[in-house]
Protein backbone atom coordinates (compact mmCIF):
# COMPACT_ATOMS: atom_id res chain seq x y z
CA UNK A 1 39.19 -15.41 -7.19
CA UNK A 2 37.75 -11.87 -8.68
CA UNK A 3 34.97 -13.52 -10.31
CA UNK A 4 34.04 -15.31 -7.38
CA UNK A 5 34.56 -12.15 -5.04
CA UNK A 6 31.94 -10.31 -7.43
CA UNK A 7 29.34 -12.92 -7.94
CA UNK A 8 28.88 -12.84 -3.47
CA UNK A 9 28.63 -9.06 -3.89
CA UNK A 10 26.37 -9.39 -6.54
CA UNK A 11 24.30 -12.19 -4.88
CA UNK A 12 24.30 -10.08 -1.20
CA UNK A 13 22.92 -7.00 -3.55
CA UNK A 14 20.22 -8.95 -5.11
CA UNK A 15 19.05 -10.08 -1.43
CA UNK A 16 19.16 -6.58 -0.19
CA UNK A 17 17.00 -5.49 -3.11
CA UNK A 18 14.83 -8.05 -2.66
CA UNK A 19 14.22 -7.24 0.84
CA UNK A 20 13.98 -3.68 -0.17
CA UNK A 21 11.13 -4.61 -2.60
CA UNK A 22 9.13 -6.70 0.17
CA UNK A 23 9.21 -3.56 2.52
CA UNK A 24 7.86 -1.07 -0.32
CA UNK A 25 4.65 -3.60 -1.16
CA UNK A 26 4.53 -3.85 2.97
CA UNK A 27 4.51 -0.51 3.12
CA UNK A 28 2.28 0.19 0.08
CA UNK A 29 -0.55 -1.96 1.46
CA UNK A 30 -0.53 -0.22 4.16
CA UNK A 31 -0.63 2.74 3.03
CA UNK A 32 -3.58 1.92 1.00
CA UNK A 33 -5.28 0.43 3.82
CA UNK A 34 -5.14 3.50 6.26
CA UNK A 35 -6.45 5.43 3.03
CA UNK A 36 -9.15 3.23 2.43
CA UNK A 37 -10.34 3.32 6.40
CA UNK A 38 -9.72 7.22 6.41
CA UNK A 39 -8.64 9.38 3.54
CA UNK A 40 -7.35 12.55 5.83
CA UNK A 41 -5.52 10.12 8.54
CA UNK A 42 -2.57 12.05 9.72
CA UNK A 43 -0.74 8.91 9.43
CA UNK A 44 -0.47 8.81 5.56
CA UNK A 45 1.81 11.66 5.67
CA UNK A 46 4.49 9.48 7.93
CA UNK A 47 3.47 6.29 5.68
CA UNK A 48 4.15 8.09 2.46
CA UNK A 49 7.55 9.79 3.84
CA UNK A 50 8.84 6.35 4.67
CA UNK A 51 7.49 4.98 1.31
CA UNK A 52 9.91 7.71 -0.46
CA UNK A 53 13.16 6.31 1.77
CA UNK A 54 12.20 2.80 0.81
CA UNK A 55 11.97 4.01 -2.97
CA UNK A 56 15.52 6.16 -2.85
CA UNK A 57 17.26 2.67 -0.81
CA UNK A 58 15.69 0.56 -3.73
CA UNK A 59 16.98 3.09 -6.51
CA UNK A 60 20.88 3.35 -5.01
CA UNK A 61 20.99 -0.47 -4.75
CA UNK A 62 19.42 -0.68 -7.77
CA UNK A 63 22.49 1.58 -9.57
CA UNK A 64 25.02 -0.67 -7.40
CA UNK A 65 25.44 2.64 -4.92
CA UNK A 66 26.00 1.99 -1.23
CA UNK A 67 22.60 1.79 0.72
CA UNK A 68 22.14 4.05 3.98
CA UNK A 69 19.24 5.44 5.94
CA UNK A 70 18.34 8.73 5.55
């Protein structure tokens, strides 16, 4: 019953950092799209801040640490 109690913990953490990655390229592109149109857009600042909470999520799931927004 352990093993099987680990592999749905394991398999609900490789979803979650799945999802995690989707929402970082999401958010990348979108980033780089607002740059593209306008280099100074005051937006890039909120982009890139979200970007880094993405990242840190990603990096704690990654390390099998507990996710939670910041």
């Amino acid at each position: 019953m352990a093993d099987e109690d680990f592999w749905w913990r394991g398999r609900g953490r490789l979803a979650t950092i799945s999802k995690l990655e989707e929402r970082i390229e999401s958010t990348r592109r979108k980033m780089y799209q607002i740059y593209k149109d306008n280099p100074t857009d005051h937006r890039l600042l909120l982009i890139s801040q979200e970007l880094d909470q993405l990242l840190n999520q990603l990096e704690r799931a990654s390390n099998g640490n507990q996710l939670s927004e910041e």
